[in-house]
PDB file of N, CA and C in Angstrom:
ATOM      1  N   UNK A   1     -58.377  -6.230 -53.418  1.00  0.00           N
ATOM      2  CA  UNK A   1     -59.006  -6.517 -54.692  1.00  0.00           C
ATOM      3  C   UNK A   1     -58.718  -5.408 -55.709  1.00  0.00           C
ATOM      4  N   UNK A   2     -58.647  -4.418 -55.257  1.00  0.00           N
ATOM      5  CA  UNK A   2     -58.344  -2.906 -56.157  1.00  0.00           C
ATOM      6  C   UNK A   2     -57.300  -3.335 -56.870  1.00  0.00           C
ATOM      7  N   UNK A   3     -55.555  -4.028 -55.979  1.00  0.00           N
ATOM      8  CA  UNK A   3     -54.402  -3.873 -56.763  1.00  0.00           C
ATOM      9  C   UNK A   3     -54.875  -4.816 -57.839  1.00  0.00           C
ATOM     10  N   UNK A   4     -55.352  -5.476 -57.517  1.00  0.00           N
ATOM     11  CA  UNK A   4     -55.495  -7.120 -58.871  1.00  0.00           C
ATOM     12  C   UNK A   4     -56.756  -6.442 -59.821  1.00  0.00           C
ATOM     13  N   UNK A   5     -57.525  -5.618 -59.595  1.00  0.00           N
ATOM     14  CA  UNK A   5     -58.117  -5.289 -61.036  1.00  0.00           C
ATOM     15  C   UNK A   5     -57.350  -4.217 -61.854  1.00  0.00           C
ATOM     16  N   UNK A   6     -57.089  -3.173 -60.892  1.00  0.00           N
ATOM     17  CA  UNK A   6     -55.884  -2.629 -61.601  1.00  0.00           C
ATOM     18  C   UNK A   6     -54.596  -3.262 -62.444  1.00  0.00           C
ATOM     19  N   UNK A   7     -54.066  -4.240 -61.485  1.00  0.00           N
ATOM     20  CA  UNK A   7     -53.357  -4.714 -62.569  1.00  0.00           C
ATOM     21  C   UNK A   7     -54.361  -5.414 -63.935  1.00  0.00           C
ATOM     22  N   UNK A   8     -55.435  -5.884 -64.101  1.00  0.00           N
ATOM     23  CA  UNK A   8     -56.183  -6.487 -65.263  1.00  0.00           C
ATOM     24  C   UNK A   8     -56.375  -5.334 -65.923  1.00  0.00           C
ATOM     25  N   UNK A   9     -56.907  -4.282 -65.419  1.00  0.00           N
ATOM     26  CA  UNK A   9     -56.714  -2.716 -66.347  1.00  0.00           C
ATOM     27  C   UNK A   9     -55.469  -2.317 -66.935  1.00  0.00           C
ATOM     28  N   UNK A  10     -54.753  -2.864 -66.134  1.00  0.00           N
ATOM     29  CA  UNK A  10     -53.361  -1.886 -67.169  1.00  0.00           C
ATOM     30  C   UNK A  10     -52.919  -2.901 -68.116  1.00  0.00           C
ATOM     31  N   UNK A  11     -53.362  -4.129 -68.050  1.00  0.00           N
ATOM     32  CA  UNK A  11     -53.048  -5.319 -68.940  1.00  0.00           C
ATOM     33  C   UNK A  11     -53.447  -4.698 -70.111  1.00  0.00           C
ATOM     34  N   UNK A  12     -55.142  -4.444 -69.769  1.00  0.00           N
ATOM     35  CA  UNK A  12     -55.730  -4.234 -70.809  1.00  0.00           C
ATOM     36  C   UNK A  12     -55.794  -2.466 -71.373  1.00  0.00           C
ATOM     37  N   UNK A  13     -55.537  -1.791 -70.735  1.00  0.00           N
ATOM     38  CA  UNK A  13     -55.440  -0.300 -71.501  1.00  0.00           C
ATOM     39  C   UNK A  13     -54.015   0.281 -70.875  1.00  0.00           C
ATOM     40  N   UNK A  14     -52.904  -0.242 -70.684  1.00  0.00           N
ATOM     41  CA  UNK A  14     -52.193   0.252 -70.665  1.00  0.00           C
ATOM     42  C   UNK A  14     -51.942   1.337 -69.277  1.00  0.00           C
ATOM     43  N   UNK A  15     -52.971   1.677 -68.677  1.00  0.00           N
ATOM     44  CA  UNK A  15     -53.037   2.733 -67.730  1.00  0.00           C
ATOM     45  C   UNK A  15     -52.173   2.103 -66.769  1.00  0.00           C
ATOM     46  N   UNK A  16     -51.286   3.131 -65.875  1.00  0.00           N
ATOM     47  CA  UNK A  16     -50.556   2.564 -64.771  1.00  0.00           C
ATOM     48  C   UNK A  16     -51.238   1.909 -63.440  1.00  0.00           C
ATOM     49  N   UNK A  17     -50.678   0.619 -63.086  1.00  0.00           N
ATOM     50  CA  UNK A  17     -51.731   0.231 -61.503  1.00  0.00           C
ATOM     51  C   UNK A  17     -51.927   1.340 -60.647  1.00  0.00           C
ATOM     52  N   UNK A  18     -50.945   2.155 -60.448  1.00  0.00           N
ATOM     53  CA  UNK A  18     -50.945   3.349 -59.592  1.00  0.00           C
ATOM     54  C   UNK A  18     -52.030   4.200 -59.557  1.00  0.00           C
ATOM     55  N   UNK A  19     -52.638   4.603 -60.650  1.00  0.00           N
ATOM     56  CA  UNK A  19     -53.156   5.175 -61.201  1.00  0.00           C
ATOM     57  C   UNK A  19     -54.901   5.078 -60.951  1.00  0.00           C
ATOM     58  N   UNK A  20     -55.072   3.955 -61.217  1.00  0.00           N
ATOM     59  CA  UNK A  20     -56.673   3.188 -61.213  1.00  0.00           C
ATOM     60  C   UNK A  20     -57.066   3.281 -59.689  1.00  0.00           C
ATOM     61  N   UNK A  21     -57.720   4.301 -59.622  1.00  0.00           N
ATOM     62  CA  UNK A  21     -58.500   4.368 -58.062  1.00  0.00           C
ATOM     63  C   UNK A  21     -60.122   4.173 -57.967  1.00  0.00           C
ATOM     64  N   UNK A  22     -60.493   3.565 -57.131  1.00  0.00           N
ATOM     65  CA  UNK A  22     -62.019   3.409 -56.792  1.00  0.00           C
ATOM     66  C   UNK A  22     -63.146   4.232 -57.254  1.00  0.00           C
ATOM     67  N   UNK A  23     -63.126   5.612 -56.884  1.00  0.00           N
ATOM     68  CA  UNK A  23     -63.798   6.597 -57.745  1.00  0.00           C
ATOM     69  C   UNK A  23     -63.366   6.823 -59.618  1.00  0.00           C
ATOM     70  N   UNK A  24     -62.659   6.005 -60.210  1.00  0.00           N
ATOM     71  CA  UNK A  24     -62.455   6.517 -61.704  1.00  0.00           C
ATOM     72  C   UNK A  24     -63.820   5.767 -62.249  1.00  0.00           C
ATOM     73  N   UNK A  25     -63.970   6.476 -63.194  1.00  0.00           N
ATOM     74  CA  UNK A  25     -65.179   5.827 -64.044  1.00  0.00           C
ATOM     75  C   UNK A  25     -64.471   5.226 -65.527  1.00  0.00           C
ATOM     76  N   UNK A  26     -64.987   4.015 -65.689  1.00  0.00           N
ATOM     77  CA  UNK A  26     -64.414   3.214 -66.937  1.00  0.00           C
ATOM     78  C   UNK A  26     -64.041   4.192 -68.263  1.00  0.00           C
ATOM     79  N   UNK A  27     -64.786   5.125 -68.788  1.00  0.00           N
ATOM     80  CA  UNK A  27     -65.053   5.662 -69.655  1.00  0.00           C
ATOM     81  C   UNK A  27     -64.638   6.777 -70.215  1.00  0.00           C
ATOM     82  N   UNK A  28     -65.037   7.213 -68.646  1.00  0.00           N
ATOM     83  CA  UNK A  28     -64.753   8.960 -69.099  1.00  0.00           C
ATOM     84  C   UNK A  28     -63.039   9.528 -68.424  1.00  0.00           C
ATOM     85  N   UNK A  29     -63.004   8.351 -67.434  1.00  0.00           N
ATOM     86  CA  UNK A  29     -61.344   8.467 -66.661  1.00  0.00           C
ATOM     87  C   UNK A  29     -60.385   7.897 -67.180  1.00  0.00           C
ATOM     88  N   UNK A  30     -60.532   6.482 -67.153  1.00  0.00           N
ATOM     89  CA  UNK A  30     -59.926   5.164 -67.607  1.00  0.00           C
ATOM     90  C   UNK A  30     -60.167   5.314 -69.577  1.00  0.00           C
ATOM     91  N   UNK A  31     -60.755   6.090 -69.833  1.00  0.00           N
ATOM     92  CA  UNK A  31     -60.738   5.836 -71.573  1.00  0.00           C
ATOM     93  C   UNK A  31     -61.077   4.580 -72.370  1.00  0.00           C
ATOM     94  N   UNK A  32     -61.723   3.419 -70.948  1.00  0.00           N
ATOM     95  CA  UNK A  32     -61.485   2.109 -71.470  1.00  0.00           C
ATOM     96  C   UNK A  32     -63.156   2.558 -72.909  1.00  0.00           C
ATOM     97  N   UNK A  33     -63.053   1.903 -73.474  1.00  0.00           N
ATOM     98  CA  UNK A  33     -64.383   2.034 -74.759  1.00  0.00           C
ATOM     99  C   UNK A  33     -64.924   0.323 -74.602  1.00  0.00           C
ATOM    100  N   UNK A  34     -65.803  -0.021 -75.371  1.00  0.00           N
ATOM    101  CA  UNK A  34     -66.599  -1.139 -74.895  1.00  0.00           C
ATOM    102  C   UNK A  34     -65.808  -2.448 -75.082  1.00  0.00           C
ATOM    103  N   UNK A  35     -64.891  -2.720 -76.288  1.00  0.00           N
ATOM    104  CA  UNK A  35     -64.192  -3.696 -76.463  1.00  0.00           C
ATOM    105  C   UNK A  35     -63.247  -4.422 -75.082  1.00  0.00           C
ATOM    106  N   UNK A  36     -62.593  -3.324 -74.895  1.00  0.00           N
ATOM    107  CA  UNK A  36     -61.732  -3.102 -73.649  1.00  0.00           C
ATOM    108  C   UNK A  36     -62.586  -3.569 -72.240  1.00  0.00           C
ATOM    109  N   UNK A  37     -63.772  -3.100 -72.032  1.00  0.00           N
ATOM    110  CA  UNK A  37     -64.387  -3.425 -71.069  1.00  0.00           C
ATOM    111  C   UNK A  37     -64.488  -4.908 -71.460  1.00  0.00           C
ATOM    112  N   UNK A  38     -64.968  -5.389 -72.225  1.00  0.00           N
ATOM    113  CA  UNK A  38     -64.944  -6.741 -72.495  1.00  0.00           C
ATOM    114  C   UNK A  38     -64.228  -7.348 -71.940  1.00  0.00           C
ATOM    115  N   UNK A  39     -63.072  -7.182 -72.403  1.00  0.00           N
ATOM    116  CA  UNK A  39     -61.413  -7.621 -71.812  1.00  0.00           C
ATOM    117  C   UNK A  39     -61.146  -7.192 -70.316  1.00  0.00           C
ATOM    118  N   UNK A  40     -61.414  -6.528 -70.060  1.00  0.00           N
ATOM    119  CA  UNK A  40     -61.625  -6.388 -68.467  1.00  0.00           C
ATOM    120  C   UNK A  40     -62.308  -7.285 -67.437  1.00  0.00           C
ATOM    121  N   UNK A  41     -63.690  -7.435 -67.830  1.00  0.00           N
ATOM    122  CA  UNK A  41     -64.988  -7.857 -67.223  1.00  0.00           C
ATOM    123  C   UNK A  41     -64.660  -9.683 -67.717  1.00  0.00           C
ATOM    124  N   UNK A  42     -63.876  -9.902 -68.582  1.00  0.00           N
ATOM    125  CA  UNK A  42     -63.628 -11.296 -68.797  1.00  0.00           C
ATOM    126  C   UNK A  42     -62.289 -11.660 -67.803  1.00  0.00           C
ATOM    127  N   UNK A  43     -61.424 -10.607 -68.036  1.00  0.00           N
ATOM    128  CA  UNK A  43     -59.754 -11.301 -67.071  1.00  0.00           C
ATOM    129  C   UNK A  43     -59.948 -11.280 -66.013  1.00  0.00           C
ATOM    130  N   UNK A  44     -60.990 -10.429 -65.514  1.00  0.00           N
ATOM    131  CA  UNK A  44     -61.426  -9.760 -63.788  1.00  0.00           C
ATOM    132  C   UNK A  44     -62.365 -11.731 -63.257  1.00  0.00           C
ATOM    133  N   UNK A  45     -63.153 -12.375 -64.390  1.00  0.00           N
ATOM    134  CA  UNK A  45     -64.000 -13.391 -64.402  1.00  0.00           C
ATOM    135  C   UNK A  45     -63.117 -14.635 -63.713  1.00  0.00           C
ATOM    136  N   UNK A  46     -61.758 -14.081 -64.734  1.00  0.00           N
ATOM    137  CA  UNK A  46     -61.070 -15.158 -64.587  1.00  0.00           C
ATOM    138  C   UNK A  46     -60.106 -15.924 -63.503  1.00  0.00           C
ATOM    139  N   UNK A  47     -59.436 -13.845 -63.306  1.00  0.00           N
ATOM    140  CA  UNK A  47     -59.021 -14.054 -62.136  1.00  0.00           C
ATOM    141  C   UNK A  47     -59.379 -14.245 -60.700  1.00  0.00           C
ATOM    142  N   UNK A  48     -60.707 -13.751 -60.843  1.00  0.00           N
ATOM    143  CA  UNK A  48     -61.181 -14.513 -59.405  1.00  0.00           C
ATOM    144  C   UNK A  48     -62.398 -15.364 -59.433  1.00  0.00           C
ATOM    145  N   UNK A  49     -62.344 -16.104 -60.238  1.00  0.00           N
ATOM    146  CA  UNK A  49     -63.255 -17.644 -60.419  1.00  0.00           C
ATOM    147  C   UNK A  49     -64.430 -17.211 -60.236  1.00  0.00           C
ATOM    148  N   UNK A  50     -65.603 -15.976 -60.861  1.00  0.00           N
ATOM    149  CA  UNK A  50     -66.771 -15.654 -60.663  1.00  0.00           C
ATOM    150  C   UNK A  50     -67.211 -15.613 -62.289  1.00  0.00           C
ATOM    151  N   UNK A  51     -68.582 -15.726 -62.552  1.00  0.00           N
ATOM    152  CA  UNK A  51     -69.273 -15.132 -63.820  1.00  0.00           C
ATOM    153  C   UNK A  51     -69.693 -14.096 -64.002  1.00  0.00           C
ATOM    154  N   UNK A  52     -69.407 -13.438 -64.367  1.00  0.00           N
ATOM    155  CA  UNK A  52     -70.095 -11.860 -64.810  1.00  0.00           C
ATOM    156  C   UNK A  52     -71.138 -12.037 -65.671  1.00  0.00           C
ATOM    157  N   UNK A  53     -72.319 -11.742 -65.383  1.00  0.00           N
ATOM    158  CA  UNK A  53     -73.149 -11.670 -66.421  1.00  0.00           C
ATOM    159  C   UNK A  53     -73.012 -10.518 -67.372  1.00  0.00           C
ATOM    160  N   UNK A  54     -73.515 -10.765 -68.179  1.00  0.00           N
ATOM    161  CA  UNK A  54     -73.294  -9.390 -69.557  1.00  0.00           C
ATOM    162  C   UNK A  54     -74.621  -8.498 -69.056  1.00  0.00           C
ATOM    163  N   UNK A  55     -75.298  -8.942 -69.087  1.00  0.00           N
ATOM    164  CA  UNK A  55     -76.380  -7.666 -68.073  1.00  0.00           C
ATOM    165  C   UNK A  55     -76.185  -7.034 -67.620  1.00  0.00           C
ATOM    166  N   UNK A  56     -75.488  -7.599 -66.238  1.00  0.00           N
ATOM    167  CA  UNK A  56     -74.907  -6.487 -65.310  1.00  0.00           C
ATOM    168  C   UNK A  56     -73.838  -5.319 -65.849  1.00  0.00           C
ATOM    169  N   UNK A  57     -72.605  -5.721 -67.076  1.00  0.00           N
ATOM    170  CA  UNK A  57     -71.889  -4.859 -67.261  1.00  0.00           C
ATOM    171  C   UNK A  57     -72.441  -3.383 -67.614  1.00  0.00           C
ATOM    172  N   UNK A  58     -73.649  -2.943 -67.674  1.00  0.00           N
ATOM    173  CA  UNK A  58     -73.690  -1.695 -67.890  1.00  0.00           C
ATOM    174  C   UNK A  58     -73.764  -1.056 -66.678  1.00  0.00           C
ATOM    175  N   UNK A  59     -73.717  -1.842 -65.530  1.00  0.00           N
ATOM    176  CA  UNK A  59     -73.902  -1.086 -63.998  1.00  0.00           C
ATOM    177  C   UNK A  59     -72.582  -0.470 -63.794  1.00  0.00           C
ATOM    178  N   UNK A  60     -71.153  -1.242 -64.565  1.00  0.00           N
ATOM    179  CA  UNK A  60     -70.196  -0.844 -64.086  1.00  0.00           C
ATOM    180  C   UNK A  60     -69.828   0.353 -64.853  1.00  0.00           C
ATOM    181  N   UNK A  61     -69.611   1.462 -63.898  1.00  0.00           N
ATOM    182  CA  UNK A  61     -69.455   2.937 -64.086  1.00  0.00           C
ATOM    183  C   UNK A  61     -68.098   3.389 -63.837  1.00  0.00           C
ATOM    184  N   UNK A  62     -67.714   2.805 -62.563  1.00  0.00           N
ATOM    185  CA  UNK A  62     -66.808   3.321 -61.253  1.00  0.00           C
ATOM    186  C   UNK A  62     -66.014   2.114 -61.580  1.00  0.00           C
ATOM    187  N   UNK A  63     -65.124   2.038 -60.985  1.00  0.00           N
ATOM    188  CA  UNK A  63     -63.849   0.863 -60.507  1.00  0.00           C
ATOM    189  C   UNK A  63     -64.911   0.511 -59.012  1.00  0.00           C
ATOM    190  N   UNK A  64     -65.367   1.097 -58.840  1.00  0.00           N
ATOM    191  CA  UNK A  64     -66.016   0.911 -56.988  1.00  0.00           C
ATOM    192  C   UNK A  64     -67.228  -0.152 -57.865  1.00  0.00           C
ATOM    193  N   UNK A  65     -67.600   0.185 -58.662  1.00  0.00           N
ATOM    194  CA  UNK A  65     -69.160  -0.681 -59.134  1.00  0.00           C
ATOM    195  C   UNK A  65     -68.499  -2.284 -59.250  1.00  0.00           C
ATOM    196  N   UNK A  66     -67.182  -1.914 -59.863  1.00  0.00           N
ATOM    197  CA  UNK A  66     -67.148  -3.757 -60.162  1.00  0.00           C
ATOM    198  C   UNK A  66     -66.118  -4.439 -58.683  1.00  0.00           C
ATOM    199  N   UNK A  67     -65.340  -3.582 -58.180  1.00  0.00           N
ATOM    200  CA  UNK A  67     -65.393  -4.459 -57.226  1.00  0.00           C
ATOM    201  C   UNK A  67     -66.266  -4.559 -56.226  1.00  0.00           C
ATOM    202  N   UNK A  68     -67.342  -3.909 -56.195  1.00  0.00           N
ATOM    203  CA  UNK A  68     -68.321  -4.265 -55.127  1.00  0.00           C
ATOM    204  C   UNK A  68     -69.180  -5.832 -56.144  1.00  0.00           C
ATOM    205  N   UNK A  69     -69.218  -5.312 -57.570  1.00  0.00           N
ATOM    206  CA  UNK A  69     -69.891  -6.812 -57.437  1.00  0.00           C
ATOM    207  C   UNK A  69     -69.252  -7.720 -56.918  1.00  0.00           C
ATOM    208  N   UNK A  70     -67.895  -7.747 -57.471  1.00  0.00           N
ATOM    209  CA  UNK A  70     -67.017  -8.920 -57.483  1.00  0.00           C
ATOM    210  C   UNK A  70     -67.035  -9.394 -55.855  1.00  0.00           C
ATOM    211  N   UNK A  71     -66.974  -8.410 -55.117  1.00  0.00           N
ATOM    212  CA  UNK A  71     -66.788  -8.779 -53.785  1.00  0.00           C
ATOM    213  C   UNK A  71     -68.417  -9.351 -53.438  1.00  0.00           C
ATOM    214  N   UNK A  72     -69.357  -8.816 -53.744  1.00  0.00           N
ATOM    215  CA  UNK A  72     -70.888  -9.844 -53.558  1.00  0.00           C
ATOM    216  C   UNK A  72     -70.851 -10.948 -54.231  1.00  0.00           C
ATOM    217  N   UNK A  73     -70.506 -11.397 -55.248  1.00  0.00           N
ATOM    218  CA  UNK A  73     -70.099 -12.492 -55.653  1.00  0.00           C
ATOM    219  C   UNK A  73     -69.137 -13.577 -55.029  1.00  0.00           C
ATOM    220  N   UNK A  74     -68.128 -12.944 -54.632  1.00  0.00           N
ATOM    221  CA  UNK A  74     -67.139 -13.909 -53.684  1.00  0.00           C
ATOM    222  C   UNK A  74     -67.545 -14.382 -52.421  1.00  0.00           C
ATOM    223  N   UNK A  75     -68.601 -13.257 -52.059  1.00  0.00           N
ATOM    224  CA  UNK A  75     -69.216 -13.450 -50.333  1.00  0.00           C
ATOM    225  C   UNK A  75     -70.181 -14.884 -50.659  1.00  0.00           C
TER     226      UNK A  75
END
């Protein structure tokens, strides 16, 4: 699940897949700013057939925060 959000991250900020590891934080690592998360938290929706609520997006901190939702969601 890591390579496929990574690749939706580098879609969306350019950062290399290589790059995007489990411990980065959206913000302060990744540079993503809120628009961008948008675009993230929507292609991430898309690509694996789940809803993200907009609530939840302030939980995501880490690359580890959203694929653990994503993965409670898929379970």
């Amino acid at each position: 699940m890591l390579a496929e959000l990574a690749g939706i991250v580098h879609r969306v900020t350019g950062h290399a897949v290589e790059e995007v590891r489990l411990e980065d934080t959206f913000v302060d690592e990744l540079r993503v700013d809120s628009l961008a998360m948008v675009e993230i938290l929507e292609g991430a929706a898309r690509h694996f057939g789940v809803r993200i609520e907009d609530e939840d997006a302030k939980y995501f901190v880490r690359v580890q925060d959203l694929v653990d939702y994503l993965t409670a969601r898929l379970s």
